[in-house]
PDB file of N, CA and C in Angstrom:
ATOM      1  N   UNK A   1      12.159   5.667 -20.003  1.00  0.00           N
ATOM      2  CA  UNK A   1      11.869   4.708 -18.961  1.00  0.00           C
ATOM      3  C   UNK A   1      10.355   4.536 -18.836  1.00  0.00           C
ATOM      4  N   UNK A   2       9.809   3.068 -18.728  1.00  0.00           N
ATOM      5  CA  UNK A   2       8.366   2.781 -18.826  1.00  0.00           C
ATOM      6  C   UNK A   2       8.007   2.946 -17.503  1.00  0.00           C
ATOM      7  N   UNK A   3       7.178   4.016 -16.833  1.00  0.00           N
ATOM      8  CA  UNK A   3       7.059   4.353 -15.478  1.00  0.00           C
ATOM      9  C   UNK A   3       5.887   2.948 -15.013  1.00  0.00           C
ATOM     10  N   UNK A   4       5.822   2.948 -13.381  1.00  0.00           N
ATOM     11  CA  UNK A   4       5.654   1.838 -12.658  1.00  0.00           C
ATOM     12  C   UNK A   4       4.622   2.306 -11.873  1.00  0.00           C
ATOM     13  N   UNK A   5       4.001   1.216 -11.660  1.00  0.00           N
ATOM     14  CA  UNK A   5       2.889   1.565 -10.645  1.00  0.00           C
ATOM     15  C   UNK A   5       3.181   0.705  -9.392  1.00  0.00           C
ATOM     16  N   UNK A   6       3.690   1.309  -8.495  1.00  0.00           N
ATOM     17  CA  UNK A   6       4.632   0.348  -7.052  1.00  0.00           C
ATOM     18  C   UNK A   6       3.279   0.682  -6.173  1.00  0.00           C
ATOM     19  N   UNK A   7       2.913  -0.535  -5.540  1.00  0.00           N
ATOM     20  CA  UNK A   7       1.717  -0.438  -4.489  1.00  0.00           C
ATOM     21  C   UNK A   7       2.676  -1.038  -3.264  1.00  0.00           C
ATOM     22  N   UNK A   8       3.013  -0.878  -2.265  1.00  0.00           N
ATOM     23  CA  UNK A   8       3.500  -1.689  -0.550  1.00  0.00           C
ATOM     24  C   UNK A   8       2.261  -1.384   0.179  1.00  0.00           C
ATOM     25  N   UNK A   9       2.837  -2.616   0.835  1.00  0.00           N
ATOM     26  CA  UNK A   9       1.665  -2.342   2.321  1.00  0.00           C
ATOM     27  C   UNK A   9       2.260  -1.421   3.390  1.00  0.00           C
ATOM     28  N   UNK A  10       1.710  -1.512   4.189  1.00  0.00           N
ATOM     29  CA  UNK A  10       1.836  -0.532   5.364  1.00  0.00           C
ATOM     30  C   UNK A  10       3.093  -1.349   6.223  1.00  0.00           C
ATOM     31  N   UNK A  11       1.754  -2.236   7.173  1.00  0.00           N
ATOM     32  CA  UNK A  11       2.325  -2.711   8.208  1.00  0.00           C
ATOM     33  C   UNK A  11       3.392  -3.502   8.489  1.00  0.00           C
ATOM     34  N   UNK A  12       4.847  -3.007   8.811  1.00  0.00           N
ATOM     35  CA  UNK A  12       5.923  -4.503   8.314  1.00  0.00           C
ATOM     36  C   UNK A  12       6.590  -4.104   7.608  1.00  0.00           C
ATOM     37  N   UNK A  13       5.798  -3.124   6.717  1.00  0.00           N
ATOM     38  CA  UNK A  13       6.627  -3.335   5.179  1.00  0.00           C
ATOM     39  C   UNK A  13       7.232  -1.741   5.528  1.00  0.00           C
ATOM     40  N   UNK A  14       6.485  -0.801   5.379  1.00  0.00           N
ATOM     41  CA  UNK A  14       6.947   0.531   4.970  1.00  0.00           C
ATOM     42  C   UNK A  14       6.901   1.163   6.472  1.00  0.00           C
ATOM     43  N   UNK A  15       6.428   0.805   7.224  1.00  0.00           N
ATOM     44  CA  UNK A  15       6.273   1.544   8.766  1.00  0.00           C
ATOM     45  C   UNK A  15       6.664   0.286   9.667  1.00  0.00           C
ATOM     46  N   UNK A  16       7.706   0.943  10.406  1.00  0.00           N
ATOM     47  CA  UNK A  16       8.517   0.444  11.371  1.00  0.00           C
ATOM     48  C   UNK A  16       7.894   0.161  12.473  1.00  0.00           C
ATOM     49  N   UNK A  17       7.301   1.345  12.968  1.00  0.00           N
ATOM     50  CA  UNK A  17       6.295   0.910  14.482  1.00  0.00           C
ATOM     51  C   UNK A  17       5.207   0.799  14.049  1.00  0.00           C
ATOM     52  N   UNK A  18       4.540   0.713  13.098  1.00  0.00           N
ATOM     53  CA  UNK A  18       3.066   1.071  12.608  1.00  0.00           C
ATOM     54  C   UNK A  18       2.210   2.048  12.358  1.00  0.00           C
ATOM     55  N   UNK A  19       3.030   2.916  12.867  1.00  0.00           N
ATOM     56  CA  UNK A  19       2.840   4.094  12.346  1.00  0.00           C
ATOM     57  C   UNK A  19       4.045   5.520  11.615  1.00  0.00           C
ATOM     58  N   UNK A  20       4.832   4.905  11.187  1.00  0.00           N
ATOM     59  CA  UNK A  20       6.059   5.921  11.603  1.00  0.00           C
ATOM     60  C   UNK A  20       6.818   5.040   9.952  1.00  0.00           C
ATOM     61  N   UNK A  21       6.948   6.032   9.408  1.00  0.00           N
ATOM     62  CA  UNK A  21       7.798   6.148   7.936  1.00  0.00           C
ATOM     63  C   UNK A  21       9.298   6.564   8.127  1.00  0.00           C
ATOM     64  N   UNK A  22      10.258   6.074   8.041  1.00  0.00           N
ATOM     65  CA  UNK A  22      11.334   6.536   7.822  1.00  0.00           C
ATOM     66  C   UNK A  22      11.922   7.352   7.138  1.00  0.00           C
ATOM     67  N   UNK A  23      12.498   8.850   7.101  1.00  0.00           N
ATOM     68  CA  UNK A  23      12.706  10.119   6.981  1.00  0.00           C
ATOM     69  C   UNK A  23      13.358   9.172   5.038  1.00  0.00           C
ATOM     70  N   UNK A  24      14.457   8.168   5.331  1.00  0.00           N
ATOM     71  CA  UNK A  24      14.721   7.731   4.649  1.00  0.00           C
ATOM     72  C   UNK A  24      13.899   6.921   3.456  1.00  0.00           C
ATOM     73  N   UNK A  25      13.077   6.412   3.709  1.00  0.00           N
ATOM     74  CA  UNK A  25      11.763   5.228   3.181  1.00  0.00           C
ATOM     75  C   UNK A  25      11.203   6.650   2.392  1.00  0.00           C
ATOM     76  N   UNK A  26      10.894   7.636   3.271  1.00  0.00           N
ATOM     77  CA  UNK A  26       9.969   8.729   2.032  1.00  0.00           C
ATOM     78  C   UNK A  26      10.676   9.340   1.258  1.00  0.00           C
ATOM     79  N   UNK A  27      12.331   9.839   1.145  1.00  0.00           N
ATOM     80  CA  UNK A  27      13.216  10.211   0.548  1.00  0.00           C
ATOM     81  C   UNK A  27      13.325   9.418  -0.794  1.00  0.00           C
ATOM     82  N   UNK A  28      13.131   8.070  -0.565  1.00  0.00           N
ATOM     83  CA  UNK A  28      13.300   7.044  -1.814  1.00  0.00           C
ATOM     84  C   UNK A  28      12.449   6.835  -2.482  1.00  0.00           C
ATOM     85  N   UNK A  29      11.220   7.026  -2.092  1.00  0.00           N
ATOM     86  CA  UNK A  29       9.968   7.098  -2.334  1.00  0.00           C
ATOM     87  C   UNK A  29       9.373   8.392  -3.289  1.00  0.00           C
ATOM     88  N   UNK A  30       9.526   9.272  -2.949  1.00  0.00           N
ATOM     89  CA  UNK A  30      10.403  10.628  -3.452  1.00  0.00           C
ATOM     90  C   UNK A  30      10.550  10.978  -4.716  1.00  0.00           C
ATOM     91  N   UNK A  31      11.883  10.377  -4.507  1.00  0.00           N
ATOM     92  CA  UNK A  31      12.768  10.304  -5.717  1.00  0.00           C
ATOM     93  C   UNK A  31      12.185   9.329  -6.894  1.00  0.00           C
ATOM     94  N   UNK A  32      11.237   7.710  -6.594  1.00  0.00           N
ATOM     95  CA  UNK A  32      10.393   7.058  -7.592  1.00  0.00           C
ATOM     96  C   UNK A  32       9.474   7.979  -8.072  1.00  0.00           C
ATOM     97  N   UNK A  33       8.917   8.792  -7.428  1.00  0.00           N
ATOM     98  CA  UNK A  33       7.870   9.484  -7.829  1.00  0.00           C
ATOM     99  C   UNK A  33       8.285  10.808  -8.801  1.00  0.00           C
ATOM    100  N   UNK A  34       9.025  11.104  -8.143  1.00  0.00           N
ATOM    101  CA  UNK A  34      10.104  12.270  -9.899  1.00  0.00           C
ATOM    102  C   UNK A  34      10.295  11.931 -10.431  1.00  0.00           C
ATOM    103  N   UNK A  35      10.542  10.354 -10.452  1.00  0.00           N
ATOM    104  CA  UNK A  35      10.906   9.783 -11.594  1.00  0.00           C
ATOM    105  C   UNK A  35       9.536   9.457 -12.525  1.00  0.00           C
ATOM    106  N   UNK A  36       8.913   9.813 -12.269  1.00  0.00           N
ATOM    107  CA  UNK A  36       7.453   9.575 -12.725  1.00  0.00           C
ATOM    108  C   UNK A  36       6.895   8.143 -12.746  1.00  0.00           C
ATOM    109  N   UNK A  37       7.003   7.510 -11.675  1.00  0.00           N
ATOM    110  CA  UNK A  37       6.183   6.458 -10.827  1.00  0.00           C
ATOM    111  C   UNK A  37       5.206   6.606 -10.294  1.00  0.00           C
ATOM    112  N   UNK A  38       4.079   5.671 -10.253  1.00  0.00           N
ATOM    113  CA  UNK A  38       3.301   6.179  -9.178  1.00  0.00           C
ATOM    114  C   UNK A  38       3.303   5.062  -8.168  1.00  0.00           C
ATOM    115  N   UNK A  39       3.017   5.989  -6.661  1.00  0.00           N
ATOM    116  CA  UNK A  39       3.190   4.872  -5.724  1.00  0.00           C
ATOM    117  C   UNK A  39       1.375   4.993  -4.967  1.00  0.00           C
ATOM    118  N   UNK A  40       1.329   3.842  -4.356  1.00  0.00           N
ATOM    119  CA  UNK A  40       0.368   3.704  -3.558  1.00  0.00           C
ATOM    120  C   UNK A  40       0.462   3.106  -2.133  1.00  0.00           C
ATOM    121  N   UNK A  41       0.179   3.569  -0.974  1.00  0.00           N
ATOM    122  CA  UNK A  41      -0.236   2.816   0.386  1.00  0.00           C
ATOM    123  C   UNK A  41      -1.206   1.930   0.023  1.00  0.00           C
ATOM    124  N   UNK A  42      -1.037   0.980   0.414  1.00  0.00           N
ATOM    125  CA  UNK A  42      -2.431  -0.233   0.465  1.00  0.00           C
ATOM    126  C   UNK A  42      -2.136  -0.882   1.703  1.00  0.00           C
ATOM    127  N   UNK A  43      -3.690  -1.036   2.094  1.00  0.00           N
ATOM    128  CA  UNK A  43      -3.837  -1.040   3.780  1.00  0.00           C
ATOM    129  C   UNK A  43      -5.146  -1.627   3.877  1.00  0.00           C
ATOM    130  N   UNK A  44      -5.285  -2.377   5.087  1.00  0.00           N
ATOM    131  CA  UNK A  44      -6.405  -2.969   5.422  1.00  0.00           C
ATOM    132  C   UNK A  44      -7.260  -1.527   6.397  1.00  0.00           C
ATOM    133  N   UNK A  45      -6.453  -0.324   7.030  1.00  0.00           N
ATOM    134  CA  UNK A  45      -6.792  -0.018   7.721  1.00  0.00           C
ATOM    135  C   UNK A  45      -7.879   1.217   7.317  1.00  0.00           C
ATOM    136  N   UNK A  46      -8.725   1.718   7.998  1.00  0.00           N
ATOM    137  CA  UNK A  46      -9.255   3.348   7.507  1.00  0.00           C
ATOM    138  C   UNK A  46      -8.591   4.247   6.889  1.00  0.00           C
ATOM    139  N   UNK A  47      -9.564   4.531   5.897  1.00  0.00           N
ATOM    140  CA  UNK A  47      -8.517   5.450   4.904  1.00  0.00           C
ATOM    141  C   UNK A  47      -8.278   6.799   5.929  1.00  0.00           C
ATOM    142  N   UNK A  48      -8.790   7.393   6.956  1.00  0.00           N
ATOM    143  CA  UNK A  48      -8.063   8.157   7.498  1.00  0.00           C
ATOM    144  C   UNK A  48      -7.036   8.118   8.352  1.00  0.00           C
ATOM    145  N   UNK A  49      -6.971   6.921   8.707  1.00  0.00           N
ATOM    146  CA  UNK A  49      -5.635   6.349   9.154  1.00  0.00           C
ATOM    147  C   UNK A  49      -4.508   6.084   8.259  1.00  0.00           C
ATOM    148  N   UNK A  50      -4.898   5.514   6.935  1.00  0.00           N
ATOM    149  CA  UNK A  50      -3.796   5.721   6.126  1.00  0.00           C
ATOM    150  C   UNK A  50      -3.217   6.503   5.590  1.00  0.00           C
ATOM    151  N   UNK A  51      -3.895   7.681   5.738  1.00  0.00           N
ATOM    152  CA  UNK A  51      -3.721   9.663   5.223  1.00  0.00           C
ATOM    153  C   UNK A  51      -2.678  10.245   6.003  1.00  0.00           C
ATOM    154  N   UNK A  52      -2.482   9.722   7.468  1.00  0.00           N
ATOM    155  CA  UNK A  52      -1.908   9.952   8.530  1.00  0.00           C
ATOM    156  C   UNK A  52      -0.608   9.452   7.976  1.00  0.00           C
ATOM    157  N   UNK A  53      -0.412   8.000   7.202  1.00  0.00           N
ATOM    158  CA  UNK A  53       0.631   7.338   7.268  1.00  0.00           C
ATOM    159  C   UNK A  53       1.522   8.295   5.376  1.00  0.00           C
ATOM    160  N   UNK A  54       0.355   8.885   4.570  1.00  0.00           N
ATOM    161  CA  UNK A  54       0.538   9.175   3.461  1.00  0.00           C
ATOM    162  C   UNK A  54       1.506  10.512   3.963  1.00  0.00           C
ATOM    163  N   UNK A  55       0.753  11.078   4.640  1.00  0.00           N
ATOM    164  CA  UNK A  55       1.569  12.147   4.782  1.00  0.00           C
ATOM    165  C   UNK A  55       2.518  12.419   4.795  1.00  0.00           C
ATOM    166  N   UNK A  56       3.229  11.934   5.543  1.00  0.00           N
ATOM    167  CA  UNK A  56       4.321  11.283   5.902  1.00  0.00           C
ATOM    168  C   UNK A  56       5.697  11.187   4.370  1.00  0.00           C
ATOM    169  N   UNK A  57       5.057  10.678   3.850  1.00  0.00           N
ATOM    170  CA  UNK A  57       5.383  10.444   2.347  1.00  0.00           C
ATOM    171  C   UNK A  57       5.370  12.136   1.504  1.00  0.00           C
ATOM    172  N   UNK A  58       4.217  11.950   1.673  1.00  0.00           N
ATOM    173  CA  UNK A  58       3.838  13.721   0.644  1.00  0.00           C
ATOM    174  C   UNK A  58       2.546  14.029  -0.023  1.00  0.00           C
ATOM    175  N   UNK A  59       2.214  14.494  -1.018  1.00  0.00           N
ATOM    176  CA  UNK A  59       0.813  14.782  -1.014  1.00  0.00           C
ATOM    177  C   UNK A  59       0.664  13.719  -2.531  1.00  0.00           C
ATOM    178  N   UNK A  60       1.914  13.580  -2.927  1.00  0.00           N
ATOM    179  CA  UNK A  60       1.669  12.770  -4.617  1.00  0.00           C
ATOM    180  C   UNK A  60       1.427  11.157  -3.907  1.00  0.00           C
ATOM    181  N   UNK A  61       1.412  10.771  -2.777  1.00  0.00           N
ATOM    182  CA  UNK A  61       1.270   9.631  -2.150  1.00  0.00           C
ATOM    183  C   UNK A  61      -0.226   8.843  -2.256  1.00  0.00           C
ATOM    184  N   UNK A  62      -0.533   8.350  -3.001  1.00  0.00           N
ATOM    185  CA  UNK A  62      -2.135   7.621  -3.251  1.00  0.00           C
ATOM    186  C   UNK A  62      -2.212   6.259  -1.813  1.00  0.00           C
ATOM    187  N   UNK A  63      -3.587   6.452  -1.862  1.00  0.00           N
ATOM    188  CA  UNK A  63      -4.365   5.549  -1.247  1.00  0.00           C
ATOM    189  C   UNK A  63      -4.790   4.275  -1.521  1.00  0.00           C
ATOM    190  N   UNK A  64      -5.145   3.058  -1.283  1.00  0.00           N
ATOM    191  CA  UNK A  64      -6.017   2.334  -1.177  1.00  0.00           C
ATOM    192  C   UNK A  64      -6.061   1.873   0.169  1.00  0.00           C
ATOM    193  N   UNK A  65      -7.509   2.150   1.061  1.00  0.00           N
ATOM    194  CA  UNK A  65      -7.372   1.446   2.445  1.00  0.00           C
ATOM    195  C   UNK A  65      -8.330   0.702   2.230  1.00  0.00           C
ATOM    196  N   UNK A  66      -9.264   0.205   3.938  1.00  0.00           N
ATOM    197  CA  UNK A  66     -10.406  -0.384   3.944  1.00  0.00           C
ATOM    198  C   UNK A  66     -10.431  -2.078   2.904  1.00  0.00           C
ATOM    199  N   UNK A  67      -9.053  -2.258   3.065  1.00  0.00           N
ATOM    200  CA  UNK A  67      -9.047  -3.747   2.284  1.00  0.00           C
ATOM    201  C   UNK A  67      -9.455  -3.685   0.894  1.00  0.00           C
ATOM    202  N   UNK A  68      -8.981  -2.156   0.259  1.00  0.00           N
ATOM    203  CA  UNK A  68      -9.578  -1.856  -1.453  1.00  0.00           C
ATOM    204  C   UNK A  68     -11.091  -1.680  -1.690  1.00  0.00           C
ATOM    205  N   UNK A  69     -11.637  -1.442   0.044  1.00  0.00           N
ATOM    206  CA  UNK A  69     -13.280  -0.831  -0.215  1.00  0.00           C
ATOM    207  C   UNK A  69     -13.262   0.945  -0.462  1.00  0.00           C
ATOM    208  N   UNK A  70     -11.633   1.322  -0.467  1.00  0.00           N
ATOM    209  CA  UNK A  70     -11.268   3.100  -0.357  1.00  0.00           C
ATOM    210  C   UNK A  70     -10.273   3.501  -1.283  1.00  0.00           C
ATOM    211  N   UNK A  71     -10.046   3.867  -2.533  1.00  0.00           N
ATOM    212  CA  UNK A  71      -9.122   4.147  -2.857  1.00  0.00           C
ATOM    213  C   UNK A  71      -8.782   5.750  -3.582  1.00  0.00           C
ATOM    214  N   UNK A  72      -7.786   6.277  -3.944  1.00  0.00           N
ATOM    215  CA  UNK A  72      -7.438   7.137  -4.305  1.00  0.00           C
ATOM    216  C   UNK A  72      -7.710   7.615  -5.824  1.00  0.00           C
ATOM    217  N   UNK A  73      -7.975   8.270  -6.579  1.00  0.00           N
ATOM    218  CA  UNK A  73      -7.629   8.576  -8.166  1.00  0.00           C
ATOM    219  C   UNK A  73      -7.522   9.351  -8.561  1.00  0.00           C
ATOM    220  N   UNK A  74      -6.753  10.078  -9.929  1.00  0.00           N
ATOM    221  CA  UNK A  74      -6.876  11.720 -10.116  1.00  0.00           C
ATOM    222  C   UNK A  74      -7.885  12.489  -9.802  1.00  0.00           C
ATOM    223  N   UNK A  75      -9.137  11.656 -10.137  1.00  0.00           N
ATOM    224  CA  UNK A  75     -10.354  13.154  -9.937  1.00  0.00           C
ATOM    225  C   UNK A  75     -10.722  12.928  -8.253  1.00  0.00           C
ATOM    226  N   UNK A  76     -10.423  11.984  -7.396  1.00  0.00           N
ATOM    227  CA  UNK A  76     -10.918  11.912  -6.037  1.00  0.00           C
ATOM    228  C   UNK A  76     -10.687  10.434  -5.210  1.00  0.00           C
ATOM    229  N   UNK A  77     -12.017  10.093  -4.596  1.00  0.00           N
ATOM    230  CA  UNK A  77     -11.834   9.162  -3.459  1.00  0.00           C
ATOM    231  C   UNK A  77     -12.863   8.383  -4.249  1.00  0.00           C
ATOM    232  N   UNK A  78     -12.575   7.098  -4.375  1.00  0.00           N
ATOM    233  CA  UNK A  78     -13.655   5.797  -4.908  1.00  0.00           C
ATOM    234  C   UNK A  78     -14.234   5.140  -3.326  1.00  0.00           C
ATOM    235  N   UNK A  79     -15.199   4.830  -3.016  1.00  0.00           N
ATOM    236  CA  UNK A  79     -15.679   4.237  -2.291  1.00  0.00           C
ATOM    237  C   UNK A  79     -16.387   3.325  -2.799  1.00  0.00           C
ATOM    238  N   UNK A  80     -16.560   1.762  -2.233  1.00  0.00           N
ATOM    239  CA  UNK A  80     -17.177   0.806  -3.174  1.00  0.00           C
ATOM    240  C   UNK A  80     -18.718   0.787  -1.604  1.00  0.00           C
ATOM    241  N   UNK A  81     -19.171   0.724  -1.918  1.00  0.00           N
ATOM    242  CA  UNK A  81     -20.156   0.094  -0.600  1.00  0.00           C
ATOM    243  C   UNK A  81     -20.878  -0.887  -1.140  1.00  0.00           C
ATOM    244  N   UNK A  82     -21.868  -1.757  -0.136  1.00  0.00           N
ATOM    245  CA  UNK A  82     -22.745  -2.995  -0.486  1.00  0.00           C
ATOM    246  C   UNK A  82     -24.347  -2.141  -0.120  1.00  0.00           C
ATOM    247  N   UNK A  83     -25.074  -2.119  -1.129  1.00  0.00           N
ATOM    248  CA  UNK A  83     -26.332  -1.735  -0.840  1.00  0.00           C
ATOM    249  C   UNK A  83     -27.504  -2.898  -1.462  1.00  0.00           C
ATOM    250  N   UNK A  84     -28.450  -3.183  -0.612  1.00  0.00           N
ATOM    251  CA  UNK A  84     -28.870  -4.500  -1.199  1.00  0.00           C
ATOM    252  C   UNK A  84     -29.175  -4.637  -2.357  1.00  0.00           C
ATOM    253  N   UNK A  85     -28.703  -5.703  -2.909  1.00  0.00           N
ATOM    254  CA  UNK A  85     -28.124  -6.673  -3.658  1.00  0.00           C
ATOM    255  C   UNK A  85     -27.672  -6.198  -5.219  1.00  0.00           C
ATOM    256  N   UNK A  86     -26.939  -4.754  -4.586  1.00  0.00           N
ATOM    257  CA  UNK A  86     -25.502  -4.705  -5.326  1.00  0.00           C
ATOM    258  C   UNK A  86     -24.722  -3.868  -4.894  1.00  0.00           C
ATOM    259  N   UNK A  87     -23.668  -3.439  -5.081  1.00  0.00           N
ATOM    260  CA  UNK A  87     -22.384  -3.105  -5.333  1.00  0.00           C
ATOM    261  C   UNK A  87     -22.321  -2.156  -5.529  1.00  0.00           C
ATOM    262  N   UNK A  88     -22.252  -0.601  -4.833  1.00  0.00           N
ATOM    263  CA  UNK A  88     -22.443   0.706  -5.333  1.00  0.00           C
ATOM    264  C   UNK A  88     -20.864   1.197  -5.546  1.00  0.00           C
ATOM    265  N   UNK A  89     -20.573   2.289  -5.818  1.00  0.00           N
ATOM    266  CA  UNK A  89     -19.231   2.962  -6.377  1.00  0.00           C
ATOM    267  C   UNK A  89     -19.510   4.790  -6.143  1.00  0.00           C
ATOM    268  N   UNK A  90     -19.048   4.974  -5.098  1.00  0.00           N
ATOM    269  CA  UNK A  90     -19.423   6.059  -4.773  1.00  0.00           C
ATOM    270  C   UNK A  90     -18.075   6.843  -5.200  1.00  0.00           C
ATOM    271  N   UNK A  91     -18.033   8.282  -5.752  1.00  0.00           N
ATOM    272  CA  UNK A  91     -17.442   9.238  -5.758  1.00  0.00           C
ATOM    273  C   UNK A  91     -16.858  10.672  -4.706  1.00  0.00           C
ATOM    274  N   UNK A  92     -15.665  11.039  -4.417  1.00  0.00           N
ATOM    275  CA  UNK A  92     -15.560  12.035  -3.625  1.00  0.00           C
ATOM    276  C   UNK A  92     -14.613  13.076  -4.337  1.00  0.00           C
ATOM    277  N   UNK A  93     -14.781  14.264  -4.462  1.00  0.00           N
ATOM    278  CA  UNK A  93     -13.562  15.201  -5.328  1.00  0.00           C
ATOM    279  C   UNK A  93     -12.712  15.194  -4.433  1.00  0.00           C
ATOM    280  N   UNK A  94     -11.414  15.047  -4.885  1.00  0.00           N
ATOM    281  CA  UNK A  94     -10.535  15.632  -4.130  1.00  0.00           C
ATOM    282  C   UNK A  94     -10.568  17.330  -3.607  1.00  0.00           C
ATOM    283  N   UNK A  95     -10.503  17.781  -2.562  1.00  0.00           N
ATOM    284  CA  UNK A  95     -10.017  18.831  -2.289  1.00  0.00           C
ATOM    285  C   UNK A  95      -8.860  20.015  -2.763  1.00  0.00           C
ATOM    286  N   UNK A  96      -9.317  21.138  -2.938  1.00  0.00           N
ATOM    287  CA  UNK A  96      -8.579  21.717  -4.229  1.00  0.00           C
ATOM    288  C   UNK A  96      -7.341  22.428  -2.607  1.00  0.00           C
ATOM    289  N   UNK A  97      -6.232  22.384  -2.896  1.00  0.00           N
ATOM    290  CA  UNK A  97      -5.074  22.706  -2.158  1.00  0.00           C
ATOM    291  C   UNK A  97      -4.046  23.982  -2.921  1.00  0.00           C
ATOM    292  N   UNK A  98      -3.944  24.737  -2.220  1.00  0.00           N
ATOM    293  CA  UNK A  98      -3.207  25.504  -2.919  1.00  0.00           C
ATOM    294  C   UNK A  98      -3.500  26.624  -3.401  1.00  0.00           C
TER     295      UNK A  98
END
């Protein structure tokens, strides 16, 4: 099976009150991801607000917030910022767990 890269949004889509994942929604979610999928939150909102909503999900749960100015990747956190007159790409390690 050719694994998938599934991105949803948050609001509407995957969270019911806006903040709140269904026991069910992360179960299925889950199970794409054993299957060796990868999924992503994508969100207009702060990526620490969307960490809140990842959780929820599990820790294999990736990021993109901040309208794709924040996103997730194996080695860490991409941050894009505007510094005059260009376009920086900042780096963060992920945190070692475990």
């Amino acid at each position: 099976m050719t694994p998938y890269l599934i991105v949803s949004d948050v609001d509407g889509t995957l969270a019911i009150d806006n903040t709140t994942i269904t026991a069910h929604t992360s179960a299925v979610i889950n199970q794409l991801l054993d299957r060796g999928h990868q999924f992503y939150l994508a969100t207009g909102r702060m990526h620490a607000l969307a960490e809140n909503m990842a959780k929820q999900i599990g820790p294999r749960a990736e990021i993109i917030a901040s309208n794709g100015a924040s996103y997730d990747t194996p080695g860490g956190r991409s941050i894009t910022c505007w510094e005059p007159g260009h376009w920086r790409q900042l780096r963060r390690p992920r945190p070692h767990t475990g």
